[in-house]
C-alpha atoms as a PDB file:
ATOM      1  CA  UNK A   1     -38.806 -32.102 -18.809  1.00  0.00           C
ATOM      2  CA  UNK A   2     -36.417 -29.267 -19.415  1.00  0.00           C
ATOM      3  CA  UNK A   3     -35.196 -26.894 -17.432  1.00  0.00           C
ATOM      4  CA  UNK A   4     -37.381 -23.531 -17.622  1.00  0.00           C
ATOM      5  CA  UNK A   5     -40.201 -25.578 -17.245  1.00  0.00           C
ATOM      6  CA  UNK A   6     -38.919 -27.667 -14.275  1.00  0.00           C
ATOM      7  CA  UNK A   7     -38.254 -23.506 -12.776  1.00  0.00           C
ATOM      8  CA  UNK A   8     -41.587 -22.582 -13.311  1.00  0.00           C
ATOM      9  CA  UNK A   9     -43.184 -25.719 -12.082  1.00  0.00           C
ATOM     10  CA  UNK A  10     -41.329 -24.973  -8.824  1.00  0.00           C
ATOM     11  CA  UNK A  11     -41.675 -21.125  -8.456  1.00  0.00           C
ATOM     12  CA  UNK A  12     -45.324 -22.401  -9.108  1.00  0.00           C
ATOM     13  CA  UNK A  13     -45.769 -23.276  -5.656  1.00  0.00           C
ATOM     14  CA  UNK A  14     -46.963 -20.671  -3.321  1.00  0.00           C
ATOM     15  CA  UNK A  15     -45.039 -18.110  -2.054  1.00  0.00           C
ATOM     16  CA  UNK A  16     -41.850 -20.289  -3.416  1.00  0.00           C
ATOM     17  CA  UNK A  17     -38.495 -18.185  -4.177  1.00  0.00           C
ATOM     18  CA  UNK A  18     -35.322 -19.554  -6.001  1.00  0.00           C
ATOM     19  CA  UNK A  19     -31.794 -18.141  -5.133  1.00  0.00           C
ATOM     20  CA  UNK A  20     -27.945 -19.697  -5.820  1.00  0.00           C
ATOM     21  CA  UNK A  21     -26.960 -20.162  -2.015  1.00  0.00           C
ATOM     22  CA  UNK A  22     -23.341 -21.540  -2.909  1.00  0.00           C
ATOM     23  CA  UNK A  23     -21.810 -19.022  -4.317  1.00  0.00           C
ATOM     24  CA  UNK A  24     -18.358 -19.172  -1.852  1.00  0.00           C
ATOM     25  CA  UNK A  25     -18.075 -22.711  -3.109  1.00  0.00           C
ATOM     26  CA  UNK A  26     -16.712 -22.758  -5.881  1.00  0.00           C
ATOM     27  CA  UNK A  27     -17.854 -26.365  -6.704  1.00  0.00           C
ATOM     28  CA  UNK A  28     -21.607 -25.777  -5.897  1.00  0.00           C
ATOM     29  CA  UNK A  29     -21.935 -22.241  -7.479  1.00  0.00           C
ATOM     30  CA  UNK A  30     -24.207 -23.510  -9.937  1.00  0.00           C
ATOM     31  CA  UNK A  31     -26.587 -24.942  -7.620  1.00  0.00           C
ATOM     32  CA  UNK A  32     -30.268 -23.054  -8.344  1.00  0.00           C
ATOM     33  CA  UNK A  33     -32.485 -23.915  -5.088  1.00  0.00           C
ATOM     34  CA  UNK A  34     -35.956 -23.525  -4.653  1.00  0.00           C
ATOM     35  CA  UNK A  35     -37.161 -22.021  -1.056  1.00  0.00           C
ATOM     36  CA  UNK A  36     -40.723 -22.225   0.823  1.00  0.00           C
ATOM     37  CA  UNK A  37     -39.839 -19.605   2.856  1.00  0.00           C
ATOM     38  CA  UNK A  38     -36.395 -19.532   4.131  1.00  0.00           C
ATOM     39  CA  UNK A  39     -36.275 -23.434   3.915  1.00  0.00           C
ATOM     40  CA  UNK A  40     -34.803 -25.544   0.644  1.00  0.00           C
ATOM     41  CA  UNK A  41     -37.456 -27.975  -1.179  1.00  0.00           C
ATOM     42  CA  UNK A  42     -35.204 -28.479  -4.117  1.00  0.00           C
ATOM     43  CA  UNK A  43     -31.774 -28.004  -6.000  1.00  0.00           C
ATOM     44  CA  UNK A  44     -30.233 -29.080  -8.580  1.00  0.00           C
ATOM     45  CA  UNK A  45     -26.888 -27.640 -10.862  1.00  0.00           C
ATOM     46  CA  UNK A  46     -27.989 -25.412 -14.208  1.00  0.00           C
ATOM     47  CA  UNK A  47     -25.036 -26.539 -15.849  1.00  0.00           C
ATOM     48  CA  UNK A  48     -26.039 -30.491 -16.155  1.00  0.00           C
ATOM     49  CA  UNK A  49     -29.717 -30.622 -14.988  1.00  0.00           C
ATOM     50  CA  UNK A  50     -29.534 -34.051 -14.718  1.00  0.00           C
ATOM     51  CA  UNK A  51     -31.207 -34.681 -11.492  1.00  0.00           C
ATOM     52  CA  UNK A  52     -32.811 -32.555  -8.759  1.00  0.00           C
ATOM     53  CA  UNK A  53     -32.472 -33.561  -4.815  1.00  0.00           C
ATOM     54  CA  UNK A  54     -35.621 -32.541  -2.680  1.00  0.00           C
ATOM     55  CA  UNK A  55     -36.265 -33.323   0.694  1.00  0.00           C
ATOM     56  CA  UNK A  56     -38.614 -36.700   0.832  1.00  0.00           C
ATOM     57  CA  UNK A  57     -40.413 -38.383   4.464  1.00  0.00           C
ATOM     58  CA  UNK A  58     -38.257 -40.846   5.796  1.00  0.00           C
ATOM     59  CA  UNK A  59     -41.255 -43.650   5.692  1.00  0.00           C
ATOM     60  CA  UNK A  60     -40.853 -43.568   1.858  1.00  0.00           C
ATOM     61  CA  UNK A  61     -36.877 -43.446   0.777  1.00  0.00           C
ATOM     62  CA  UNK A  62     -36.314 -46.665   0.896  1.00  0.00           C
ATOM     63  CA  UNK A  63     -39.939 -47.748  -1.040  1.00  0.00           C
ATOM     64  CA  UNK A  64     -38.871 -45.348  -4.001  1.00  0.00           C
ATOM     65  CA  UNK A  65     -35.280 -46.266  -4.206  1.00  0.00           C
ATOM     66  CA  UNK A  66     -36.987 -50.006  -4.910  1.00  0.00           C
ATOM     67  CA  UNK A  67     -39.059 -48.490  -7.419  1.00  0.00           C
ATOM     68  CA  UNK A  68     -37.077 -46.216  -9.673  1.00  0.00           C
ATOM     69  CA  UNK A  69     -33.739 -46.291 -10.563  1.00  0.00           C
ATOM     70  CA  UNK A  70     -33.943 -42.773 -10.753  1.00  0.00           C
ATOM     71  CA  UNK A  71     -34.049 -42.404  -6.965  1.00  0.00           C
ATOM     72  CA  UNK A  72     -30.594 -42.371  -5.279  1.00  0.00           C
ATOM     73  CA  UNK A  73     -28.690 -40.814  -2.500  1.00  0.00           C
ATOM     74  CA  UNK A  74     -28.284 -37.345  -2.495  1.00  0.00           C
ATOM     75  CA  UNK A  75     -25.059 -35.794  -3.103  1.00  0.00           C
ATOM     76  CA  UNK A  76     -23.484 -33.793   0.177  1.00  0.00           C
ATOM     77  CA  UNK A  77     -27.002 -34.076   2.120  1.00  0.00           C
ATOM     78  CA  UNK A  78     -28.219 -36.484   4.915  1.00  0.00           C
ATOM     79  CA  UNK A  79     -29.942 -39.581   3.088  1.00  0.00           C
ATOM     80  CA  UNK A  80     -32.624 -39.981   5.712  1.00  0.00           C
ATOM     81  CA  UNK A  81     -34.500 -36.886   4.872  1.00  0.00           C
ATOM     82  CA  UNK A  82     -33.246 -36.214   1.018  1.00  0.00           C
ATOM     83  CA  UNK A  83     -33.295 -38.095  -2.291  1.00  0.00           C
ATOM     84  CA  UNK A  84     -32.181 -37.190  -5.261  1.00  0.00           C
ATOM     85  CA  UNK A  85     -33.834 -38.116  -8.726  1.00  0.00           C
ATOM     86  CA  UNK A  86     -32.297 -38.454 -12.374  1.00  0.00           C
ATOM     87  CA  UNK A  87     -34.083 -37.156 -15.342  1.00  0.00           C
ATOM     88  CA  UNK A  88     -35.162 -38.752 -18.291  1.00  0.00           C
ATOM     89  CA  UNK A  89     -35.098 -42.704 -16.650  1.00  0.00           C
ATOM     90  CA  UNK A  90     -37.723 -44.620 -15.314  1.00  0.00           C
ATOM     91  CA  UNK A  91     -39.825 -42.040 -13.053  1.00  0.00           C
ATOM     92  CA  UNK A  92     -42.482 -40.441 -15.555  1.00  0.00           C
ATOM     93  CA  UNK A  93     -42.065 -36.198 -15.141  1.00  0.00           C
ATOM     94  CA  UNK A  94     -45.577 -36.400 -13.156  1.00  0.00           C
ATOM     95  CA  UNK A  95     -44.417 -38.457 -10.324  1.00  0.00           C
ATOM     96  CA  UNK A  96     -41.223 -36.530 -10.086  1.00  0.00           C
ATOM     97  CA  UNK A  97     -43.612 -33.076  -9.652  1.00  0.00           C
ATOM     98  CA  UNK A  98     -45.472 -34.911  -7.270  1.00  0.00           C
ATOM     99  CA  UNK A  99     -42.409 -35.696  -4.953  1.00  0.00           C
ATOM    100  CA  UNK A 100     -41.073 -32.172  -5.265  1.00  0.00           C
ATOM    101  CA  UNK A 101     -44.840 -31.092  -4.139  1.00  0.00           C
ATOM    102  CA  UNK A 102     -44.466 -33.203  -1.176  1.00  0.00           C
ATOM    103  CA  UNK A 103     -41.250 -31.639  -0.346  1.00  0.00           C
ATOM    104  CA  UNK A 104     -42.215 -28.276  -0.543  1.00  0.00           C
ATOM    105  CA  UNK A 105     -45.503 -29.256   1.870  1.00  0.00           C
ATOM    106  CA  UNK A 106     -42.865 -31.181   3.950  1.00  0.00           C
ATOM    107  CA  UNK A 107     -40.585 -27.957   4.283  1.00  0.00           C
ATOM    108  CA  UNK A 108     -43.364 -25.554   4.455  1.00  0.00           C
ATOM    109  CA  UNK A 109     -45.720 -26.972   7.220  1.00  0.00           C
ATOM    110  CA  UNK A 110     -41.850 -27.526   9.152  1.00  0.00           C
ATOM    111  CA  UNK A 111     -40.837 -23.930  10.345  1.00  0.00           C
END
């Protein structure tokens, strides 16, 4: 997956907006996040796109971190409600769109 068409997969998503909320940091300035509403679903930096971290149900962390390598702790957010996942490893590009779904239905139906 590359990274315009990981963007437009995510603006796909109803009423979904993207901004760069970090600006004053100067370490997370590069950080493009994806909103459902006024609520993050998913990040991840434009200058590596390596990984993206989206919010994930606390029932199934610890079942996908098992799974896939590519699941992991996400950087600088709480690790009972987020995840991150790593590009190009073991979780095929239509599982990772179907987590990042279920994170924009998590912070969408959550106002």
């Amino acid at each position: 997956m590359n990274i315009e068409d990981f963007r437009e997969f995510c603006l796909s998503l109803p009423g979904s907006s993207e901004k760069m909320p970090f600006q004053a940091f100067r370490a997370a300035q590069s950080i493009l996040a994806f909103y459902a509403g006024d609520k993050i679903f998913c990040f991840f930096d434009i200058d590596k796109f390596d990984k993206c971290t989206i919010k994930c149900a606390p029932d199934f962390i610890d079942e996908l971190k098992a799974r896939y390598n590519a699941v992991d702790a996400p950087y600088n957010m709480n690790p009972r409600y987020w995840i991150s996942i790593r590009f190009n490893d073991d979780m095929p590009d239509r599982e990772i769109k179907y987590w990042i779904h279920k994170s924009y239905d998590i912070v969408s139906k959550n106002p």
